[in-house]
N, C-alpha and C. Protein backbone atom coordinates (compact mmCIF):
# COMPACT_ATOMS: atom_id res chain seq x y z
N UNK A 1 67.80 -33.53 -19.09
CA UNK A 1 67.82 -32.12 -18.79
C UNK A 1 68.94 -31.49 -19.60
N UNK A 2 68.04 -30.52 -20.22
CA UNK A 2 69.95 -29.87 -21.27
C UNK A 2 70.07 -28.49 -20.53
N UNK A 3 71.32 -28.79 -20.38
CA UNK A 3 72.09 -27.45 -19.69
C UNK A 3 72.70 -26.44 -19.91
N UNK A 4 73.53 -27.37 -21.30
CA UNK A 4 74.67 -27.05 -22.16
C UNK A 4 75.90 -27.30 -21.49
N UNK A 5 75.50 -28.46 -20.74
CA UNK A 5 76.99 -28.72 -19.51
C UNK A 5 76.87 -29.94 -19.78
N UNK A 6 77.64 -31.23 -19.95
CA UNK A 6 77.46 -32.47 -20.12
C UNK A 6 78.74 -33.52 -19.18
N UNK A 7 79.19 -33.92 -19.42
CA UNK A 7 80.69 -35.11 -18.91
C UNK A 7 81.68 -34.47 -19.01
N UNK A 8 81.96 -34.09 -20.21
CA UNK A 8 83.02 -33.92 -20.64
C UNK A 8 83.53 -32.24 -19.78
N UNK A 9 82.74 -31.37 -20.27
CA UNK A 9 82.34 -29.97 -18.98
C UNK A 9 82.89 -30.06 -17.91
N UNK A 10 81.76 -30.97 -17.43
CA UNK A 10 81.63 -31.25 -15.73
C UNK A 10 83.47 -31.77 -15.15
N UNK A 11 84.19 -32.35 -16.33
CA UNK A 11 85.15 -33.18 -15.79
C UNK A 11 86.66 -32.22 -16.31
N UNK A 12 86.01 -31.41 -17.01
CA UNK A 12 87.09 -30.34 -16.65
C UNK A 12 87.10 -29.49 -15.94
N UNK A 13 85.65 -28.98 -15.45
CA UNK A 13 85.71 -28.06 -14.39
C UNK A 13 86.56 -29.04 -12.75
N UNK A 14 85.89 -30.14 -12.92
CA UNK A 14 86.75 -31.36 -11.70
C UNK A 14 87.76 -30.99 -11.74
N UNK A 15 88.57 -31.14 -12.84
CA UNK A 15 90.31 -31.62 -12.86
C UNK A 15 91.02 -30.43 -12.73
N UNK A 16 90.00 -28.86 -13.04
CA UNK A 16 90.78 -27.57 -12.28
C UNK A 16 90.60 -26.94 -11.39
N UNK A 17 90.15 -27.81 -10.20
CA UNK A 17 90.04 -27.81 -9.12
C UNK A 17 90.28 -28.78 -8.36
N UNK A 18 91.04 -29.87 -9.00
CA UNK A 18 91.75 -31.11 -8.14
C UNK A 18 91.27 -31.89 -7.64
N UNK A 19 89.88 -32.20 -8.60
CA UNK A 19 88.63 -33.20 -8.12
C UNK A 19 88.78 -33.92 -8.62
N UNK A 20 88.68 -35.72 -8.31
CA UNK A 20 88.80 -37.37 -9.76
C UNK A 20 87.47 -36.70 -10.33
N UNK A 21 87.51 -36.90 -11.68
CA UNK A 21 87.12 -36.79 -12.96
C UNK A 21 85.45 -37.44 -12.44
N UNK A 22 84.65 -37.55 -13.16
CA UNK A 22 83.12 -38.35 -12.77
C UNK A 22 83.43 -39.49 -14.40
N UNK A 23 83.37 -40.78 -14.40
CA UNK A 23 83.01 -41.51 -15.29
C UNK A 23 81.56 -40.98 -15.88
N UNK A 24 81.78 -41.33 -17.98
CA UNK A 24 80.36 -41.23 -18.25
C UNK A 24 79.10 -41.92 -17.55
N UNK A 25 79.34 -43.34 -17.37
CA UNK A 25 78.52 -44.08 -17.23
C UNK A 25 77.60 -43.36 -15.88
N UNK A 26 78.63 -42.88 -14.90
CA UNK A 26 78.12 -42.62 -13.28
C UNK A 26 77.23 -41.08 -13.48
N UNK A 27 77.81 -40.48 -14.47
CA UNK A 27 77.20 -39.04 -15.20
C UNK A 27 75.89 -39.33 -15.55
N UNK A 28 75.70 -40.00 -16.27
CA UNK A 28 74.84 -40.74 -17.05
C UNK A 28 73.51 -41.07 -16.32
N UNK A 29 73.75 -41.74 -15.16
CA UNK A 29 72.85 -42.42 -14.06
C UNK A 29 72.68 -41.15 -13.07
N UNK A 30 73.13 -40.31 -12.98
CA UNK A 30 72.88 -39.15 -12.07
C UNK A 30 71.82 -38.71 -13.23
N UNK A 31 71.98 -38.43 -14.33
CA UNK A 31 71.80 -37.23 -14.86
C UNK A 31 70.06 -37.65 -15.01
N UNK A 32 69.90 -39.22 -14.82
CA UNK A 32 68.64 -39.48 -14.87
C UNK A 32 68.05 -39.62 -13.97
N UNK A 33 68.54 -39.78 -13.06
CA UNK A 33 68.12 -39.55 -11.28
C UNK A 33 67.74 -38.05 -11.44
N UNK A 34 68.38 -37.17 -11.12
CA UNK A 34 68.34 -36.01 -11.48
C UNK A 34 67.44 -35.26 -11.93
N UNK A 35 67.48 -35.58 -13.33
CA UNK A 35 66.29 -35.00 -14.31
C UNK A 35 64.90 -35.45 -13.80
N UNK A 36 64.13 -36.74 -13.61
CA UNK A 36 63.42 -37.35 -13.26
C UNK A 36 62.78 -36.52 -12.00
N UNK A 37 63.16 -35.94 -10.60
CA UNK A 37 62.95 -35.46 -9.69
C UNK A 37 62.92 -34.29 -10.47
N UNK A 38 63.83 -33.23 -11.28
CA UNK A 38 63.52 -31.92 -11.95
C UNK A 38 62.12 -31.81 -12.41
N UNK A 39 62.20 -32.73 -12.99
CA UNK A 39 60.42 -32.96 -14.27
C UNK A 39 59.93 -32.94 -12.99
N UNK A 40 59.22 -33.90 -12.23
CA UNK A 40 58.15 -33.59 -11.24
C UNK A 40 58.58 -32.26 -10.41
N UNK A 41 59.40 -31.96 -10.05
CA UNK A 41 59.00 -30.65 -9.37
C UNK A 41 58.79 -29.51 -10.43
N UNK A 42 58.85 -29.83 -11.69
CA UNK A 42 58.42 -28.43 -12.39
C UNK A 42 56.98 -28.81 -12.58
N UNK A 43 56.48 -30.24 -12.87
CA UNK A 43 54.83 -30.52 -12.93
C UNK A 43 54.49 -30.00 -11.44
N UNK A 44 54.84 -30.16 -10.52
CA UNK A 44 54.27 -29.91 -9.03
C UNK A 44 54.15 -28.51 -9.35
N UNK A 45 55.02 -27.43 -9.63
CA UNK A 45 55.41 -25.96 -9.93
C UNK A 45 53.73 -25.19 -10.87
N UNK A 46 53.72 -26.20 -11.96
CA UNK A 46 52.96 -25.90 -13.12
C UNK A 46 51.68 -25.87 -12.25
N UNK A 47 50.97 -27.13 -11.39
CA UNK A 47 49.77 -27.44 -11.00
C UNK A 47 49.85 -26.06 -9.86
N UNK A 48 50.98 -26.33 -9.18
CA UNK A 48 50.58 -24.51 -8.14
C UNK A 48 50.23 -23.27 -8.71
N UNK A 49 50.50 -23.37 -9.98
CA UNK A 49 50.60 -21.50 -10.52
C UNK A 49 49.18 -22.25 -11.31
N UNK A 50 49.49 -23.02 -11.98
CA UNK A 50 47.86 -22.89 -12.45
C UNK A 50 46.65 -22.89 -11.40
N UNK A 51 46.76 -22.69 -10.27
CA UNK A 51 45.72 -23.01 -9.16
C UNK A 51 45.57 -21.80 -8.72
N UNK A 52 47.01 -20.84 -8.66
CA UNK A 52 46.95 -19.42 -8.12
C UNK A 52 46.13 -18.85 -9.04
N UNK A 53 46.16 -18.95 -10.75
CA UNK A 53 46.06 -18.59 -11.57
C UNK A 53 44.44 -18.53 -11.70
N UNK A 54 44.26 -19.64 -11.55
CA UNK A 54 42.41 -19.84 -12.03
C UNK A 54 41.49 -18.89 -10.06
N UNK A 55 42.26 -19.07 -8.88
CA UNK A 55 41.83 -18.59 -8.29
C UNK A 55 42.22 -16.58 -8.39
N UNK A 56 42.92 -16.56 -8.44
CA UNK A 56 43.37 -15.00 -9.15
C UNK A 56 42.30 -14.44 -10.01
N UNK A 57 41.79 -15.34 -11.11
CA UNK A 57 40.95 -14.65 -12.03
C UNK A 57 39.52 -14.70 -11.45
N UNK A 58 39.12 -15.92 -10.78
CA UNK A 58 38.03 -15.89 -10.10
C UNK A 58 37.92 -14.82 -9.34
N UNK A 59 38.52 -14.27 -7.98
CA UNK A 59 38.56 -13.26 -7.58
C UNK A 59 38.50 -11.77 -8.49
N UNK A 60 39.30 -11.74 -9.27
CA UNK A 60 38.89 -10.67 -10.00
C UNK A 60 37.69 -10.29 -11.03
N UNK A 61 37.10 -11.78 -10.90
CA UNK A 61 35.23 -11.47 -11.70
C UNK A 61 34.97 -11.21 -10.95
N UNK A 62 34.97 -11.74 -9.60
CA UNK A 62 34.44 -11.42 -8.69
C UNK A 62 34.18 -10.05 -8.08
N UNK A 63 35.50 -9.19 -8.19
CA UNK A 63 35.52 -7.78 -8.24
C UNK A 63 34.82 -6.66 -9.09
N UNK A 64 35.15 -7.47 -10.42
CA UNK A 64 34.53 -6.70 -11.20
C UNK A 64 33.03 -6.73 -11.35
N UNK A 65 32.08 -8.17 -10.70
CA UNK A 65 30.74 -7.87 -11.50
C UNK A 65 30.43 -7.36 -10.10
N UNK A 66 31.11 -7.16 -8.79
CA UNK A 66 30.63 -6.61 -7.80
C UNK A 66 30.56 -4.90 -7.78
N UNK A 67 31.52 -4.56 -8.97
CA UNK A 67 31.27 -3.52 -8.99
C UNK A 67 30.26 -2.92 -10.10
N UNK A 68 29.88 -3.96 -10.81
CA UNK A 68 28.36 -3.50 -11.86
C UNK A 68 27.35 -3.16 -11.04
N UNK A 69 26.95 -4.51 -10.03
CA UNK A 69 25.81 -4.07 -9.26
C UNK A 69 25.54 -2.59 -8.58
């Protein structure tokens, strides 16, 4: 996931606020924990709006050839 925030970021915002620092390695293993759950909830995200999407337009043929007749 790019943020434009990485270790090095994250561990200065820590240290000016009087937090221990996060090791890369432990950064590292979050960041793929992390990302991993991000990606599926944006695929979960994608499959909902495409579902609103295709039912949205259906309804609106629907409107419209109801109003030819």
């Amino acid at each position: 996931i790019e943020s434009g925030t990485g270790n090095t970021h994250l561990n200065k915002i820590l240290s000016a606020v009087n937090v221990p620092i996060m090791h890369t390695s432990v950064f590292k293993r979050y960041e793929k924990k992390v990302g991993a759950a991000i990606e599926e909830l944006a695929k979960e995200s994608c499959l909902e709006n495409l579902k609103l999407e295709r039912e949205m337009t259906i309804e609106k043929e629907c409107l419209r050839s109801n109003k030819l007749e």
